[in-house]
N, C-alpha and C. Protein backbone atom coordinates (compact mmCIF):
# COMPACT_ATOMS: atom_id res chain seq x y z
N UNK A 1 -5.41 11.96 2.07
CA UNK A 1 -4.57 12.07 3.25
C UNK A 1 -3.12 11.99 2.80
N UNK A 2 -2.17 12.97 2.90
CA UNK A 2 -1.13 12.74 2.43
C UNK A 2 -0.01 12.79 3.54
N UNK A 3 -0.42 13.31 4.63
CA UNK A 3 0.58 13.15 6.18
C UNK A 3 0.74 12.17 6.47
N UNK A 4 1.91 11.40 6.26
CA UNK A 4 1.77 10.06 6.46
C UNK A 4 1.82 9.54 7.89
N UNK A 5 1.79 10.65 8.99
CA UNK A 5 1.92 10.37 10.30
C UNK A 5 -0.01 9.82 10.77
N UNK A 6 -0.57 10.83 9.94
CA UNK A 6 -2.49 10.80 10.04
C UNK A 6 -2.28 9.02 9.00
N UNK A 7 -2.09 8.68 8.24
CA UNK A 7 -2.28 7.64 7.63
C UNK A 7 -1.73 6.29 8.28
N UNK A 8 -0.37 6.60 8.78
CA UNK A 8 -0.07 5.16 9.87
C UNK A 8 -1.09 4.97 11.15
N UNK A 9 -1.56 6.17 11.55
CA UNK A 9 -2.34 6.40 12.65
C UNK A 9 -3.63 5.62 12.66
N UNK A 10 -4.26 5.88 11.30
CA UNK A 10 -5.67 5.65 10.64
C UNK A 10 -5.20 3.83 10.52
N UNK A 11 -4.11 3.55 9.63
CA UNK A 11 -3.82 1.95 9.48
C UNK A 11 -3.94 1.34 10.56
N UNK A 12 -3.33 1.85 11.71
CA UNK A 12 -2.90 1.46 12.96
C UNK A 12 -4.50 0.90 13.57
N UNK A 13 -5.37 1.93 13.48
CA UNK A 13 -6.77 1.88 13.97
C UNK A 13 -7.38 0.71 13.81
N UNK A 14 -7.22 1.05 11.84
CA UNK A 14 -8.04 -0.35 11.32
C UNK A 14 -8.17 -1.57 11.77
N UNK A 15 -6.42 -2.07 11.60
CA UNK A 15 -6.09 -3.02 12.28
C UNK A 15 -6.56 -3.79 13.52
N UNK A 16 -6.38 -2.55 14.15
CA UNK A 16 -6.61 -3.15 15.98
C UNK A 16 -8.12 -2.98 16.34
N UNK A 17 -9.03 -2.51 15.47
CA UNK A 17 -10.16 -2.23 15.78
C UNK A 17 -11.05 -3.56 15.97
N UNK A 18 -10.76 -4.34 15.23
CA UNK A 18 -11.23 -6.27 15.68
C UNK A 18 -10.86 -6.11 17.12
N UNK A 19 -9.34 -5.76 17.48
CA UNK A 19 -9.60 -6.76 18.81
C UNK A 19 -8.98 -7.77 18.57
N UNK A 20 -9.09 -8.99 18.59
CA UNK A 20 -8.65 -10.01 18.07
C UNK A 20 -9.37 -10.91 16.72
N UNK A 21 -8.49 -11.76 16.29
CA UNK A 21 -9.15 -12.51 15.62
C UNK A 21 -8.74 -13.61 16.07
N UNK A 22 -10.68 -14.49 16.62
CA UNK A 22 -10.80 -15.30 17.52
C UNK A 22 -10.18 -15.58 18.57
N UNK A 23 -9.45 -16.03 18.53
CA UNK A 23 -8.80 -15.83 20.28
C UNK A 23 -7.76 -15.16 20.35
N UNK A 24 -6.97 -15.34 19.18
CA UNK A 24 -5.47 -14.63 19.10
C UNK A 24 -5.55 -13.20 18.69
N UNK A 25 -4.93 -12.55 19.93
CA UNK A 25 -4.19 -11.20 19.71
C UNK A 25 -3.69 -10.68 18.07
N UNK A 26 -3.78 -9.64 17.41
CA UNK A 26 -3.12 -9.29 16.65
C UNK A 26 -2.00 -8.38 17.66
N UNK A 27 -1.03 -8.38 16.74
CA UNK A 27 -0.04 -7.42 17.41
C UNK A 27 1.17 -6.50 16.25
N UNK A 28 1.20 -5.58 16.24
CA UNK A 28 1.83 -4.96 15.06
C UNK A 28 3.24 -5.04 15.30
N UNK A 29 3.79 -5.36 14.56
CA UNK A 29 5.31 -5.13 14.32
C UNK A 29 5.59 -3.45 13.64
N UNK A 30 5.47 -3.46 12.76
CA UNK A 30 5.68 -1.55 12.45
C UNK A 30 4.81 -1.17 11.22
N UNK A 31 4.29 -0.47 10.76
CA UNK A 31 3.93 0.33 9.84
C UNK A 31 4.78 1.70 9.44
N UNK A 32 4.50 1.72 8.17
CA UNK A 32 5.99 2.64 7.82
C UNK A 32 5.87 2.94 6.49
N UNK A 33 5.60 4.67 6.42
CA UNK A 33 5.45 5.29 5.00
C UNK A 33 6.80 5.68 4.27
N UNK A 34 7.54 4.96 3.86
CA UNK A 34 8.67 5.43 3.23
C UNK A 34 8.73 5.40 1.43
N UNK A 35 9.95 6.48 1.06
CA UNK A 35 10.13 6.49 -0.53
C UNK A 35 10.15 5.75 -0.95
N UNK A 36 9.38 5.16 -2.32
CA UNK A 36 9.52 4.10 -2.82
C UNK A 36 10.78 4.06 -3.48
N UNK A 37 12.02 4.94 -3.55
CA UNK A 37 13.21 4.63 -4.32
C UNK A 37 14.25 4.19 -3.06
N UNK A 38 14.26 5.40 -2.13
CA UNK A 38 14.93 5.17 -0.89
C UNK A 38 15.12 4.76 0.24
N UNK A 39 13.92 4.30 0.81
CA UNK A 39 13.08 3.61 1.48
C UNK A 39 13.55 4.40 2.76
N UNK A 40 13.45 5.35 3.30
CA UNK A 40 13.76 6.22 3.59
C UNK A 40 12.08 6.53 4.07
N UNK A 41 11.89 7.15 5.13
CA UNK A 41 10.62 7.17 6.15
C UNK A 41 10.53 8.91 5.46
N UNK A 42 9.00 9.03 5.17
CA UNK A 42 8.75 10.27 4.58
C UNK A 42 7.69 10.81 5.30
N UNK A 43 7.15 11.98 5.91
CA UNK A 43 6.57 12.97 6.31
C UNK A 43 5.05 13.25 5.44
N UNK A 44 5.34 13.25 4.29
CA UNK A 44 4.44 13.53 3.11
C UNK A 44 4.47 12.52 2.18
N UNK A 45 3.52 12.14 1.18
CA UNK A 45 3.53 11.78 0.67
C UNK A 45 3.35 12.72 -0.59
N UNK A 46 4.47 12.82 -1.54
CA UNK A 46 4.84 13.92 -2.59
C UNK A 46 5.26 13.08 -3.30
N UNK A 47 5.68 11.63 -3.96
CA UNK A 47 6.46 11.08 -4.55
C UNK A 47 5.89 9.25 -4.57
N UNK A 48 6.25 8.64 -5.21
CA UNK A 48 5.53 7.10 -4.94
C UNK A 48 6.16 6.94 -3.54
N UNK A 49 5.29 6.44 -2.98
CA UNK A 49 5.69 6.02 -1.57
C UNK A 49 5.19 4.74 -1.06
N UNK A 50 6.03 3.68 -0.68
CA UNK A 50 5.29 2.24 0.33
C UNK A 50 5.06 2.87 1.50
N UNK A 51 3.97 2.16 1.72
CA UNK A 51 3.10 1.94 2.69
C UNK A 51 3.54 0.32 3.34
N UNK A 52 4.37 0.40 4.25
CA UNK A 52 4.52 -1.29 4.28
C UNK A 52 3.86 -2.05 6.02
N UNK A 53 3.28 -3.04 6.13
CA UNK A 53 2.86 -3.35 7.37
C UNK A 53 3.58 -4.76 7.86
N UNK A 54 3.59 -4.96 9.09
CA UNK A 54 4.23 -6.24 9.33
C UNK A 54 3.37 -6.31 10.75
N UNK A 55 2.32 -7.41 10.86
CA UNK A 55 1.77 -7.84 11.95
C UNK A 55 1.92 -9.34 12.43
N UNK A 56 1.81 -9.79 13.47
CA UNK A 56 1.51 -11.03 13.91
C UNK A 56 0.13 -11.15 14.35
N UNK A 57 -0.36 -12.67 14.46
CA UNK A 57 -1.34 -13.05 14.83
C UNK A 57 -0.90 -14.38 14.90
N UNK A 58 -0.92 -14.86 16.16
CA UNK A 58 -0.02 -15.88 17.19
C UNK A 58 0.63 -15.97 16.31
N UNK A 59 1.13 -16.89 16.15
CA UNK A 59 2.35 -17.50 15.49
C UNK A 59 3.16 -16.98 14.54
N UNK A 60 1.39 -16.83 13.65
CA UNK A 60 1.83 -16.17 12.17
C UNK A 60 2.46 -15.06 11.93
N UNK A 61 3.70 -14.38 11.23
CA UNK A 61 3.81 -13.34 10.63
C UNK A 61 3.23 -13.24 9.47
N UNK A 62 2.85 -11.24 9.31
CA UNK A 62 2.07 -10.96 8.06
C UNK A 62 2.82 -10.03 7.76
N UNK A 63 2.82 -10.25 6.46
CA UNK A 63 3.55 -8.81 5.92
C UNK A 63 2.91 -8.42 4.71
N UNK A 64 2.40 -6.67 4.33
CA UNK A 64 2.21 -6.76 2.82
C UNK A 64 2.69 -5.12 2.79
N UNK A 65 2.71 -4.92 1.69
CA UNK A 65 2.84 -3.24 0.96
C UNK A 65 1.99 -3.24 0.36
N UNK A 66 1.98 -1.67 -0.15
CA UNK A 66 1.42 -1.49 -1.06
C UNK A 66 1.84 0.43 -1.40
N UNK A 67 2.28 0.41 -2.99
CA UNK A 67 3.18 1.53 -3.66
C UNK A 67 1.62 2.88 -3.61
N UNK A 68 1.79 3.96 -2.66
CA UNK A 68 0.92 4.67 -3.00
C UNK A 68 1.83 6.07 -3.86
N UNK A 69 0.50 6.68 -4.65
CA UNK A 69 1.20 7.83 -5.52
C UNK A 69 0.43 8.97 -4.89
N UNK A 70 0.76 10.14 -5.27
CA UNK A 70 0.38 11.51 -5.08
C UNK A 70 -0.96 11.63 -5.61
């Protein structure tokens, strides 16, 4: 999958597909395929690119990346 609009879409899914965990809501803050040099929001993935997520679950903030390649 290299459209990174189909890939936030698909993340997006994963995520919310629990529902919750146990009582608490997850709730997304943003997902976001950008250049890994420029960080700069990319269309394609043609170049190393983060993948970065930022969710809550009550209280907690989560955050992780991860550098995908072509």
């Amino acid at each position: 999958m290299r459209q990174t609009n189909r890939l936030v879409t698909a993340v997006q899914g994963v995520l919310l597909e629990g529902g919750t965990l146990g009582q608490m809501p997850l709730v997304i803050d943003y997902i976001a395929a950008v250049d890994a040099a420029t960080l700069k929001n990319v269309q394609v993935i043609s170049a190393p690119t983060v993948l970065a997520v930022a969710a809550r679950v009550g209280n907690t903030r989560l955050i992780d990346n991860v550098v995908l390649t072509p």
